[in-house]
N, C-alpha and C. Protein backbone atom coordinates (compact mmCIF):
# COMPACT_ATOMS: atom_id res chain seq x y z
N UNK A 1 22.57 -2.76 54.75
CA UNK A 1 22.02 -3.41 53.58
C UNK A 1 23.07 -4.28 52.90
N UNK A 2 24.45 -3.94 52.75
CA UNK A 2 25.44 -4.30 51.95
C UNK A 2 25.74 -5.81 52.80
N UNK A 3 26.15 -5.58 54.35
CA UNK A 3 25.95 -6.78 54.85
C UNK A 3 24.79 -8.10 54.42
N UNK A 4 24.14 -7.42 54.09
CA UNK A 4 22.70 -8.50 54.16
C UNK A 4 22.60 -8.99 52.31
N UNK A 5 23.79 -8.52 51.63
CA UNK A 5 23.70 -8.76 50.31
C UNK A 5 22.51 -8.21 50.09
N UNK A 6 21.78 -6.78 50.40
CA UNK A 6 20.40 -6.62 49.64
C UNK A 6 19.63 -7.30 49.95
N UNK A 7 19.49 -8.32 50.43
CA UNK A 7 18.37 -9.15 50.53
C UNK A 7 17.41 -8.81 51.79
N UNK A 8 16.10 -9.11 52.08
CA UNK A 8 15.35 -9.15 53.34
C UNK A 8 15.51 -9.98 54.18
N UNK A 9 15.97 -10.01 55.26
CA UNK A 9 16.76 -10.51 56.25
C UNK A 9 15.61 -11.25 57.13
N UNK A 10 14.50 -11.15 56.84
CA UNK A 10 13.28 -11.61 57.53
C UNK A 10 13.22 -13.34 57.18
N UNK A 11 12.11 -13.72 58.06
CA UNK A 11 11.87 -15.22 58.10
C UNK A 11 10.96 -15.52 57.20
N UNK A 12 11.40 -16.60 56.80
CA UNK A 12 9.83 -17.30 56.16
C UNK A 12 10.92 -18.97 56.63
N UNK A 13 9.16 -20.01 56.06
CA UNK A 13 9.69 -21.46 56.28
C UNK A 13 10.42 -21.59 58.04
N UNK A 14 9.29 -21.48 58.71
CA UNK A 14 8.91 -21.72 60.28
C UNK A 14 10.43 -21.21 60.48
N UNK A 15 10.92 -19.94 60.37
CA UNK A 15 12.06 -18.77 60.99
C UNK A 15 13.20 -19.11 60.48
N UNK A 16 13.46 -20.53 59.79
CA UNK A 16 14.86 -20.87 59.42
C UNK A 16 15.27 -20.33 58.01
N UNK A 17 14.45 -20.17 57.38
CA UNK A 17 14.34 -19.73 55.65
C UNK A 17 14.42 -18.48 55.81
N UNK A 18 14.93 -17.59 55.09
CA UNK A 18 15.02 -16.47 54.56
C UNK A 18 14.24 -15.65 53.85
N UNK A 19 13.34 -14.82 53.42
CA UNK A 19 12.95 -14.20 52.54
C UNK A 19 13.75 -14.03 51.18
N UNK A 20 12.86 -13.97 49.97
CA UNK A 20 13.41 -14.00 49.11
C UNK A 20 13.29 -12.03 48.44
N UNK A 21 12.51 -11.28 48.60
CA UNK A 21 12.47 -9.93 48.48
C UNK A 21 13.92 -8.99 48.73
N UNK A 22 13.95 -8.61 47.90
CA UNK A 22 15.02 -7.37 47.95
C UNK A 22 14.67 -6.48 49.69
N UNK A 23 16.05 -6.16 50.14
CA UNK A 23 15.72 -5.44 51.13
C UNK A 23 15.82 -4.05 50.70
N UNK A 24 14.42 -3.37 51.13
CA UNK A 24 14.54 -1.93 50.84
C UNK A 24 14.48 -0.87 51.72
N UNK A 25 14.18 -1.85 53.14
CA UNK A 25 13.99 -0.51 54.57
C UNK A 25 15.41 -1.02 55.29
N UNK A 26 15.91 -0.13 56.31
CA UNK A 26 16.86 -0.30 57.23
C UNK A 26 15.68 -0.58 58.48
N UNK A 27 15.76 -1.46 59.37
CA UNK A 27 14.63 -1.81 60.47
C UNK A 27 15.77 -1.90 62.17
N UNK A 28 15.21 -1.67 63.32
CA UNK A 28 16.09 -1.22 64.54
C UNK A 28 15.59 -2.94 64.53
N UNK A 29 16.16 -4.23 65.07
CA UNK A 29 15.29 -4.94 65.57
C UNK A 29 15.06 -5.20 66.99
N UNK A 30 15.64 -4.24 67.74
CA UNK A 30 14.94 -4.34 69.00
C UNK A 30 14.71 -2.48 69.07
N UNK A 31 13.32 -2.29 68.63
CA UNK A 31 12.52 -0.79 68.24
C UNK A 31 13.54 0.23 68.88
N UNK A 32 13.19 1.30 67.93
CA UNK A 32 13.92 2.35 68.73
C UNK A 32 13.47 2.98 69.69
N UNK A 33 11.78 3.27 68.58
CA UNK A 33 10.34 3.38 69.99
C UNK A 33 10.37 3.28 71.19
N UNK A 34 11.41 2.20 71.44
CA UNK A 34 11.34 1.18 72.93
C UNK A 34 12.94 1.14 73.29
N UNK A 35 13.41 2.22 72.74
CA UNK A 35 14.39 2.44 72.97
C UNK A 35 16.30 1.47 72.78
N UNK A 36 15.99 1.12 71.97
CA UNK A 36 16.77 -0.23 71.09
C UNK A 36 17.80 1.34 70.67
N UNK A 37 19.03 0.77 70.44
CA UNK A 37 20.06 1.83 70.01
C UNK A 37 20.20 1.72 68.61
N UNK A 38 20.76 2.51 68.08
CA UNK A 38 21.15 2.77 66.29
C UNK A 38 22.00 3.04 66.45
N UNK A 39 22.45 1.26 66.09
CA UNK A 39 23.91 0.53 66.12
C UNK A 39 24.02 -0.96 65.25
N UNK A 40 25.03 -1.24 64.36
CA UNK A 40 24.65 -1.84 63.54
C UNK A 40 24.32 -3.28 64.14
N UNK A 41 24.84 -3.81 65.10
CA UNK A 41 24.54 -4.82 65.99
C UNK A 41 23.24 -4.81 66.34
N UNK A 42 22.19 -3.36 66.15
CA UNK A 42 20.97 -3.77 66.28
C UNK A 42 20.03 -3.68 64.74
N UNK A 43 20.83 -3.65 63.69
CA UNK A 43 20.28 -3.38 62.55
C UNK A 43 19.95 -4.78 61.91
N UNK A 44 18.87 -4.83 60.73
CA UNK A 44 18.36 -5.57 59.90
C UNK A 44 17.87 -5.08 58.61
N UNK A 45 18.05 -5.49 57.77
CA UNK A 45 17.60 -5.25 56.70
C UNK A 45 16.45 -6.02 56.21
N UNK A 46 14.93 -5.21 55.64
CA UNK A 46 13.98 -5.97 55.82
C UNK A 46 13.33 -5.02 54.34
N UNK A 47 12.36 -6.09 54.00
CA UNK A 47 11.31 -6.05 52.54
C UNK A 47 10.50 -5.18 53.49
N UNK A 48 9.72 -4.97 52.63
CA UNK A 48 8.55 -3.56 52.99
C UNK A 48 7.79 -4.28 53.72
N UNK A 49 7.38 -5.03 53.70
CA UNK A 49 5.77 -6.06 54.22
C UNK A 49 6.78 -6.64 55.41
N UNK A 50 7.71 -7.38 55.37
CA UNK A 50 8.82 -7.93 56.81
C UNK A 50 8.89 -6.49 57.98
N UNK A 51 9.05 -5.42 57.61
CA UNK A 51 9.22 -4.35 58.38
C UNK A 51 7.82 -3.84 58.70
N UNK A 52 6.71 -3.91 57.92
CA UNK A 52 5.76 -3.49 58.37
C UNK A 52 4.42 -4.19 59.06
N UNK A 53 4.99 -5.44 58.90
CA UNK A 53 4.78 -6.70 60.05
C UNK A 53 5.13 -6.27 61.62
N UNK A 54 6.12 -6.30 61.21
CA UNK A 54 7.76 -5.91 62.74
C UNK A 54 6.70 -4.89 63.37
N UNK A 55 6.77 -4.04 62.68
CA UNK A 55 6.58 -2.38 63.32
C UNK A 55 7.30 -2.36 64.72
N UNK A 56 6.87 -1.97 65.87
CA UNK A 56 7.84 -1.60 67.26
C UNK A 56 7.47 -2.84 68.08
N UNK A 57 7.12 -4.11 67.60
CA UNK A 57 7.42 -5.55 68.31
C UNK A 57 9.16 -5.59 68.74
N UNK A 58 8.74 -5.65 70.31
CA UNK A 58 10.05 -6.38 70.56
C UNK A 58 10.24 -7.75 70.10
N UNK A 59 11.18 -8.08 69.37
CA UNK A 59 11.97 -9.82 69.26
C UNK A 59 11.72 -10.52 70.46
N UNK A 60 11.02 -12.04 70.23
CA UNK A 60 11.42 -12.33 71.05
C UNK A 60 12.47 -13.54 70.89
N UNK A 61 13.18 -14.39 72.12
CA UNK A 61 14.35 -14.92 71.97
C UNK A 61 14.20 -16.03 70.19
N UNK A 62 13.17 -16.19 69.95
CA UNK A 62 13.01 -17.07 69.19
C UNK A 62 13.33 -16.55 67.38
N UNK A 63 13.04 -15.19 67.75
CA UNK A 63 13.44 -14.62 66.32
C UNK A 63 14.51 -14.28 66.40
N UNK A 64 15.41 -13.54 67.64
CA UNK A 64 16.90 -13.46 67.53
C UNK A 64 17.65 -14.91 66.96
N UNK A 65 17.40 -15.63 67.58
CA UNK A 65 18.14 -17.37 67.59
C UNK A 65 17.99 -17.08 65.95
N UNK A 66 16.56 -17.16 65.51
CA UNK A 66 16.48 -17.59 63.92
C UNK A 66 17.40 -16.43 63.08
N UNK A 67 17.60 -15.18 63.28
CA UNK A 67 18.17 -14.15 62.52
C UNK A 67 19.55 -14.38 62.67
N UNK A 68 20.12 -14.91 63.87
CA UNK A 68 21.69 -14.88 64.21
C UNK A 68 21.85 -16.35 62.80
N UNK A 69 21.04 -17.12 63.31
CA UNK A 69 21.41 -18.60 62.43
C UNK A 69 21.57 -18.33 61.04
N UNK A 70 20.40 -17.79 60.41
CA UNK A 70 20.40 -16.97 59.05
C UNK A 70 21.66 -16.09 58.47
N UNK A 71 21.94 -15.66 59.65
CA UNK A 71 22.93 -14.75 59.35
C UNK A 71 24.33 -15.27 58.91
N UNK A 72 24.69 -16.41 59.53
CA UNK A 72 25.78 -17.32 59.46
C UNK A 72 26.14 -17.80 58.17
N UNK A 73 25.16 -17.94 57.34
CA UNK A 73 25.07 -18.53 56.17
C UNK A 73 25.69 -16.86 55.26
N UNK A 74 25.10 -15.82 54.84
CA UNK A 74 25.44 -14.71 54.44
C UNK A 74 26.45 -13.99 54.75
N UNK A 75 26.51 -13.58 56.26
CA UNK A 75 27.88 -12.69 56.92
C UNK A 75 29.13 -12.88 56.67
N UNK A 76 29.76 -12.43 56.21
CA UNK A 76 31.03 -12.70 55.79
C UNK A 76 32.12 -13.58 57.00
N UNK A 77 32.98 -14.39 56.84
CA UNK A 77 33.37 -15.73 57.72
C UNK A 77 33.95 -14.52 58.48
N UNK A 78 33.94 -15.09 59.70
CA UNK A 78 34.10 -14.32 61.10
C UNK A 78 33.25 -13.11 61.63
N UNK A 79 32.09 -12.55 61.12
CA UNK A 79 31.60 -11.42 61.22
C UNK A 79 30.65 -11.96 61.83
N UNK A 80 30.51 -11.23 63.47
CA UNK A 80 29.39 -11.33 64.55
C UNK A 80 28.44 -10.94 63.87
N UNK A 81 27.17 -12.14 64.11
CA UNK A 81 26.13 -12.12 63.63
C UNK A 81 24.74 -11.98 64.89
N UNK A 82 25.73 -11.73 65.81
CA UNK A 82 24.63 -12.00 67.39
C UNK A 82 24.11 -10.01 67.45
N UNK A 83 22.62 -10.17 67.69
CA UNK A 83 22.24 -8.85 67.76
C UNK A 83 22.17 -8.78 69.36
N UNK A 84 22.25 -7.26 69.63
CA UNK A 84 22.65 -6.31 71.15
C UNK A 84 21.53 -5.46 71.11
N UNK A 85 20.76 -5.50 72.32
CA UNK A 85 19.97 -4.09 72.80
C UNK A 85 20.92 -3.20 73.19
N UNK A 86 22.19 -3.09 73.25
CA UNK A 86 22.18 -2.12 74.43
C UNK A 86 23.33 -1.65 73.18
N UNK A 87 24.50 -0.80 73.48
CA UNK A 87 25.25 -0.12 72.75
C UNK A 87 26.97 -0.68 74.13
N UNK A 88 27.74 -1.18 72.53
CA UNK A 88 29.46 -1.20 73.26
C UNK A 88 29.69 -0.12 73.96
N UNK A 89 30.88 -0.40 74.82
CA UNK A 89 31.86 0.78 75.09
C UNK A 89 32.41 1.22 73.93
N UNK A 90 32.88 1.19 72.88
CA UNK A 90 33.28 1.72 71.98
C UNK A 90 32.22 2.45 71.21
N UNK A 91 31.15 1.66 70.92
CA UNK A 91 30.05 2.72 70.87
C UNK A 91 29.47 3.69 71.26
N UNK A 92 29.66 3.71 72.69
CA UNK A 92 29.05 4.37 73.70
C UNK A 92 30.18 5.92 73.26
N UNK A 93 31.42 5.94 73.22
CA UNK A 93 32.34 6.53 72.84
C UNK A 93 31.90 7.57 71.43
N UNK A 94 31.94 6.30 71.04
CA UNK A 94 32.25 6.93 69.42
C UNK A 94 31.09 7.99 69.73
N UNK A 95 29.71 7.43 69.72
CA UNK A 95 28.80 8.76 69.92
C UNK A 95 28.53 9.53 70.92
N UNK A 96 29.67 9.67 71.77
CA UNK A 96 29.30 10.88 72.57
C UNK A 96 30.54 11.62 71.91
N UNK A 97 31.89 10.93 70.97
CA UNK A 97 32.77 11.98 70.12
C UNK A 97 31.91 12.40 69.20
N UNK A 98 31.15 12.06 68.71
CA UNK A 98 30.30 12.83 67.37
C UNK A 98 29.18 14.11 67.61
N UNK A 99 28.35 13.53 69.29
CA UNK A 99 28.08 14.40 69.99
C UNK A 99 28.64 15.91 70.05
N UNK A 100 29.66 15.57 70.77
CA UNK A 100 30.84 16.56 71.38
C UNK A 100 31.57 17.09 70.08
N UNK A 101 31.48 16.68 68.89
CA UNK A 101 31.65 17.41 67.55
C UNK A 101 30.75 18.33 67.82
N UNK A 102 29.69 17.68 67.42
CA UNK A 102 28.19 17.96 66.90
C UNK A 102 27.50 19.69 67.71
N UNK A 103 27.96 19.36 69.26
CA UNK A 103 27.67 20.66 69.68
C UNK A 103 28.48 20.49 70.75
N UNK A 104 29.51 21.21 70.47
CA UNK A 104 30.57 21.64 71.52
C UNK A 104 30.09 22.36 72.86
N UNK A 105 30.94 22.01 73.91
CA UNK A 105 30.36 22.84 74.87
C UNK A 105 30.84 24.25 74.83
């Protein structure tokens, strides 16, 4: 959320415009349903009605393009704005250490 300044990260004005609504849901944008990871590279911040539009629609290339572009303008200078289905190696890591906290063998 803090990335997204609060705001709804969704489209309006044919995908290039922004929403003007406070963001109040955390949204996966490539579903979790469908198996999308929960990772912030796949996160968005979205208004109630933007997320409940979404529901478990996969993106397609045309809304990534518009969200990365959007993003450029907000994200703080140098901060990857390109979203990932899949999860880093460092990711992949980190949660199998939290795992391996979580329930030891």
């Amino acid at each position: 959320m803090s990335r997204a300044g609060h705001r709804c990260e969704g489209a309006v004005f044919l995908v290039w415009g922004r929403c003007k609504e406070a963001a109040t849901e955390a949204d996966h944008v490539y579903p979790h349903a469908r198996s999308g990871p929960t990772v912030p590279s796949n996160g968005q911040a979205l208004c109630r009605g933007h997320n409940k539009n979404k529901g478990a629609m996969r993106p397609p290339w045309w809304y990534l393009l518009s969200l990365e572009h959007r993003r450029r303008s907000y994200f703080p200078a140098g901060a990857d704005v390109r979203v990932f289905a899949t999860m880093s190696d460092s990711e992949i890591q980190a949660r199998a250490a939290a795992l391996e906290k979580k329930f030891p063998r």
